[in-house]
Protein backbone atom coordinates (compact mmCIF):
# COMPACT_ATOMS: atom_id res chain seq x y z
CA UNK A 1 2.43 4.51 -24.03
CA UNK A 2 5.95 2.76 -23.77
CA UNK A 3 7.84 2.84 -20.58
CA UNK A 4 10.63 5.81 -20.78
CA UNK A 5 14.02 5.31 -22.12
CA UNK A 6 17.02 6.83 -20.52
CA UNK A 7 19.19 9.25 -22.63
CA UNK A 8 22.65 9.11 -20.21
CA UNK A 9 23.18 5.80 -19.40
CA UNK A 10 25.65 5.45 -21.78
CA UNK A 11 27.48 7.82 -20.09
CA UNK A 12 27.61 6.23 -16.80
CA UNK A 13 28.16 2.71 -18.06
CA UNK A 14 32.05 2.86 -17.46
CA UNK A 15 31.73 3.95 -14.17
CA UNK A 16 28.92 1.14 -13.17
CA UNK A 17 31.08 -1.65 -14.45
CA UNK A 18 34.27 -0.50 -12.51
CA UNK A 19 31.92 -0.49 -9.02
CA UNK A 20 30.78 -3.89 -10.50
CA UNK A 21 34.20 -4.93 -10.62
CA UNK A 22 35.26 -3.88 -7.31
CA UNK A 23 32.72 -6.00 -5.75
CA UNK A 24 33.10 -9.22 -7.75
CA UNK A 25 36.80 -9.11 -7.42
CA UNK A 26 36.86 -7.77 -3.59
CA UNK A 27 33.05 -9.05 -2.00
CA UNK A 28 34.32 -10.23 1.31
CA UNK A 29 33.82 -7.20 4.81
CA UNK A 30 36.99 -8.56 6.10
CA UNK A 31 39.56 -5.76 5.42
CA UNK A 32 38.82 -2.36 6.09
CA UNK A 33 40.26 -0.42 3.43
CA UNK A 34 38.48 -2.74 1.19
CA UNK A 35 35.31 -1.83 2.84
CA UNK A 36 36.40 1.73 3.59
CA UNK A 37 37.07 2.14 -0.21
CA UNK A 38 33.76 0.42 -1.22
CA UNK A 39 31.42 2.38 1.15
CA UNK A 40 33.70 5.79 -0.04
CA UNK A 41 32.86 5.08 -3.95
CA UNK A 42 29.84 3.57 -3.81
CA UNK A 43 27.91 6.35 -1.98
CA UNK A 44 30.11 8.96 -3.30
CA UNK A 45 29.34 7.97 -7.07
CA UNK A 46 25.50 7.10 -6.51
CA UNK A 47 25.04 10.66 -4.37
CA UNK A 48 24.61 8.71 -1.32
CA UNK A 49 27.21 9.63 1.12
CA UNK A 50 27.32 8.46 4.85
CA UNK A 51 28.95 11.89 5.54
CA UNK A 52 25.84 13.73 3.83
CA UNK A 53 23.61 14.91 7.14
CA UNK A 54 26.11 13.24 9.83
CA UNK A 55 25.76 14.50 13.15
CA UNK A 56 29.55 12.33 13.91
CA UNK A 57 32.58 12.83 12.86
CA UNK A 58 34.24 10.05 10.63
CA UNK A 59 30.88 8.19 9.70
CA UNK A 60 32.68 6.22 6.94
CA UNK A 61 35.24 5.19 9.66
CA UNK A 62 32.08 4.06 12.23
CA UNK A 63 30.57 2.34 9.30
CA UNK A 64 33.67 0.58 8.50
CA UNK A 65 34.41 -0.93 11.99
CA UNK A 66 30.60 -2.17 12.28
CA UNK A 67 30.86 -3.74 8.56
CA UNK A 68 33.79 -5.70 9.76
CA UNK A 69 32.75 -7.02 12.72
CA UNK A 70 31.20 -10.82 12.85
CA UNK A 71 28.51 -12.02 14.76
CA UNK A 72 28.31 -14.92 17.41
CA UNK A 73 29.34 -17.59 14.94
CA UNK A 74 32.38 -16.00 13.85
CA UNK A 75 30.79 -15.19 10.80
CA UNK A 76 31.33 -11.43 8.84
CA UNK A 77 27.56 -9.99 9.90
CA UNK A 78 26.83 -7.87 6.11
CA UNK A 79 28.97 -11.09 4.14
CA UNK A 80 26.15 -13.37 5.98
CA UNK A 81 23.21 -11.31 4.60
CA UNK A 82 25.32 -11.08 0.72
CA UNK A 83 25.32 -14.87 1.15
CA UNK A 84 21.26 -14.91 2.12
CA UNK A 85 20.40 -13.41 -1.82
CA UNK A 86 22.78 -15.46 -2.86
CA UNK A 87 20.51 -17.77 -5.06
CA UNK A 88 18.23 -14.93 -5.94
CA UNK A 89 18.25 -14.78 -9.86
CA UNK A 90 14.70 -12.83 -10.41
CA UNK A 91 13.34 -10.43 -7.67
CA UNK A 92 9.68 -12.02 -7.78
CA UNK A 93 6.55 -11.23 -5.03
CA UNK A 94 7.15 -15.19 -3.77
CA UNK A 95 10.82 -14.32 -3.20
CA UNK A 96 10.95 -10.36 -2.34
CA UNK A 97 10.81 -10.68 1.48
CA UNK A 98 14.67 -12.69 1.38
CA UNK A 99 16.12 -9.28 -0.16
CA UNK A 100 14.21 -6.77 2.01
CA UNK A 101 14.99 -8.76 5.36
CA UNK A 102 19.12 -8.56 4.01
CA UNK A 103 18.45 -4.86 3.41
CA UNK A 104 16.32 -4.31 6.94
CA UNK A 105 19.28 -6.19 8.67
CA UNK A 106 21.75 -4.02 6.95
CA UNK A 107 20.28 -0.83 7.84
CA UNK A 108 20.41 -2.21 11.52
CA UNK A 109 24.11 -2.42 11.07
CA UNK A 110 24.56 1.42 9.63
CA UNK A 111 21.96 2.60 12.45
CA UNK A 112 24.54 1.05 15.24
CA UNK A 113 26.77 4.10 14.26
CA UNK A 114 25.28 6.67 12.14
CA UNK A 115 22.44 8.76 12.68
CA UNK A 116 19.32 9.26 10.17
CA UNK A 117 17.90 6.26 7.72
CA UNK A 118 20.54 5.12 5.22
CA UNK A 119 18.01 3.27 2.97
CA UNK A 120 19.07 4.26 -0.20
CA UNK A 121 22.88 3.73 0.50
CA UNK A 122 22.23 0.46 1.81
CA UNK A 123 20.29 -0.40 -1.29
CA UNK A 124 23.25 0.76 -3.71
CA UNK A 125 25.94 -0.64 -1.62
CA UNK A 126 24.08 -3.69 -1.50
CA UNK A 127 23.08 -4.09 -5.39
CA UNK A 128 26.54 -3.98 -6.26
CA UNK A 129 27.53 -7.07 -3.98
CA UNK A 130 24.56 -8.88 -5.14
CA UNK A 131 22.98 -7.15 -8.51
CA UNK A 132 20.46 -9.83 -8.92
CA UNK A 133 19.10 -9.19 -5.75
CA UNK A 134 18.35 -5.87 -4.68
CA UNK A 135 16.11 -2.77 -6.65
CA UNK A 136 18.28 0.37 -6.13
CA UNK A 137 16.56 2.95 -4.45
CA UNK A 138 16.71 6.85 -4.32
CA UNK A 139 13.84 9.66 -3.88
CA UNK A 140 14.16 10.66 -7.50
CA UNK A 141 13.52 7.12 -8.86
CA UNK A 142 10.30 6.49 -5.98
CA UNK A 143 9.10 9.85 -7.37
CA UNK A 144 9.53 8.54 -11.16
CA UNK A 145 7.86 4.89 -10.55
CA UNK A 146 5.15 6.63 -8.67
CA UNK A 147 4.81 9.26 -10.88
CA UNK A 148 4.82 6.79 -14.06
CA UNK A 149 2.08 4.37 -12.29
CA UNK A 150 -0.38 6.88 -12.46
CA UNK A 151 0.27 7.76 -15.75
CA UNK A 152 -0.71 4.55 -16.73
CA UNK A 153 -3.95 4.16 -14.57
CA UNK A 154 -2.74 2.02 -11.58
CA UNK A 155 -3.51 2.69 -8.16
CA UNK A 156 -1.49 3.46 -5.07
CA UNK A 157 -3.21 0.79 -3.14
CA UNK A 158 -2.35 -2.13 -5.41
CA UNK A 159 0.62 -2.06 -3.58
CA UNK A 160 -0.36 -2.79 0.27
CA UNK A 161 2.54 -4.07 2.53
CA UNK A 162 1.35 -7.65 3.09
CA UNK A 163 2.34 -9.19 6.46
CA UNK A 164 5.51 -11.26 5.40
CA UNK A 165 7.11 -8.28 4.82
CA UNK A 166 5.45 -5.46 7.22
CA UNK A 167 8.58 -5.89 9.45
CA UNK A 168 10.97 -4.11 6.92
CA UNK A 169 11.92 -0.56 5.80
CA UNK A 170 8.36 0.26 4.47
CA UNK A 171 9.29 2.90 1.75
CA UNK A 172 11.84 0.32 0.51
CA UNK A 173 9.26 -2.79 0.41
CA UNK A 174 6.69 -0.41 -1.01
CA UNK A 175 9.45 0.78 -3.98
CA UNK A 176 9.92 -2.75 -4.52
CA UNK A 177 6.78 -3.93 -5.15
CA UNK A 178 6.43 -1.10 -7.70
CA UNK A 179 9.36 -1.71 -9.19
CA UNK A 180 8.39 -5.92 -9.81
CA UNK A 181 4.71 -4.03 -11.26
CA UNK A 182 6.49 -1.97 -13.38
CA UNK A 183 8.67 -4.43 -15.27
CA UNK A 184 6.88 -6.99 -15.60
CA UNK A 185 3.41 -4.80 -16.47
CA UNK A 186 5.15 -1.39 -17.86
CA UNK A 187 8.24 -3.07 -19.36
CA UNK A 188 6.79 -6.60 -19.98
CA UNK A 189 10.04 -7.84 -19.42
CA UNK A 190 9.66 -10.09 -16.42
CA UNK A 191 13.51 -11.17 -16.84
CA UNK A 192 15.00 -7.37 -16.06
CA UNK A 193 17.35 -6.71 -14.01
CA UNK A 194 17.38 -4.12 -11.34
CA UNK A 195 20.16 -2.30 -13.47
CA UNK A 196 17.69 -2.41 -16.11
CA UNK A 197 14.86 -1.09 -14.24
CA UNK A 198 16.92 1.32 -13.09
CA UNK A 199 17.79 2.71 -16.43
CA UNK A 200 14.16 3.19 -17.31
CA UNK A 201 13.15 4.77 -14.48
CA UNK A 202 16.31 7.35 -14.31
CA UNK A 203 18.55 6.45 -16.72
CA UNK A 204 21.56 6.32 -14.07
């Protein structure tokens, strides 16, 4: 059995390499309608809108404000956890817990002013600043890596939170640690990206 190809990604590959672009050329949470504009296309384009569910009005507003603000040191809080990942090449079980504290820590930020668990945005938004560094997550793609797993024999509890990370989002660490199984068992290709995972799972 051979892990699943996608049959659109070709299709999407402009698109992926423009919000690529945008982050690489403007990374910094320093000016708002840079950070209005990335929080806008990101989660519009990855069907992960902070207006989708809002109980508030302007969320992507709120959002803004709270992405620009800096913390005690006079330091941008989200460009501090970017920076964390930083030297991040391969998301590994030794090195996993650095990328779900940055992604716990950011969904402390979004919770500060919108209402409901922005997991999935938070993991876009943040892939893009740091691709290397963070699986992108969605409840199509947990469905396909747990739905592929068993396919292929493995079971559920292979994947038990250990206590280095039990502080985190818990459906994010446990996607993660799928998501390391299943490319370096499924794909045997240790050296995938995210993006690449990504495309085998859902083809996005």
């Amino acid at each position: 059995m051979e892990a699943r190809r996608p049959k659109t990604d070709y299709l999407s590959k402009f698109g992926n390499d423009v919000l690529y672009r945008m982050c690489q050329e403007r990374p910094k949470h320093e000016l708002k309608g840079d950070v209005f504009s990335k929080i806008w296309l990101i989660g519009s384009s990855y069907s992960a809108s902070l207006k989708r569910g809002a109980n508030q009005d302007n969320p992507l507003e709120k959002v803004t404000d709270a992405m620009t603000s800096i913390n005690n040191q006079n330091q941008n809080r989200v460009d501090c956890l970017i920076q964390s990942v930083s030297r991040i090449n391969c998301l590994t079980t030794e090195n996993i817990h650095i990328s779900l504290a940055a992604h716990s820590k950011f969904l402390s930020i979004l919770s500060e002013v919108i209402d409901l668990n922005r997991r999935s945005f938070a993991s876009k938004y943040l892939h893009f600043h740091a691709p290397q560094a963070f699986f992108i997550f969605d409840s199509v793609v947990n469905k396909n890596i747990r739905s592929q797993l068993k396919e292929w024999g493995v079971h559920q509890n292979s994947f038990r939170i250990s206590d280095n990370i039990k502080e985190f989002d818990e459906t994010y660490s446990s996607y993660c640690l799928r998501a390391i199984y299943y490319r370096d068992e499924i794909m045997r290709k240790p050296d995938a990206t995210p993006r690449e995972v990504d495309r085998a799972l859902y083809g996005y």
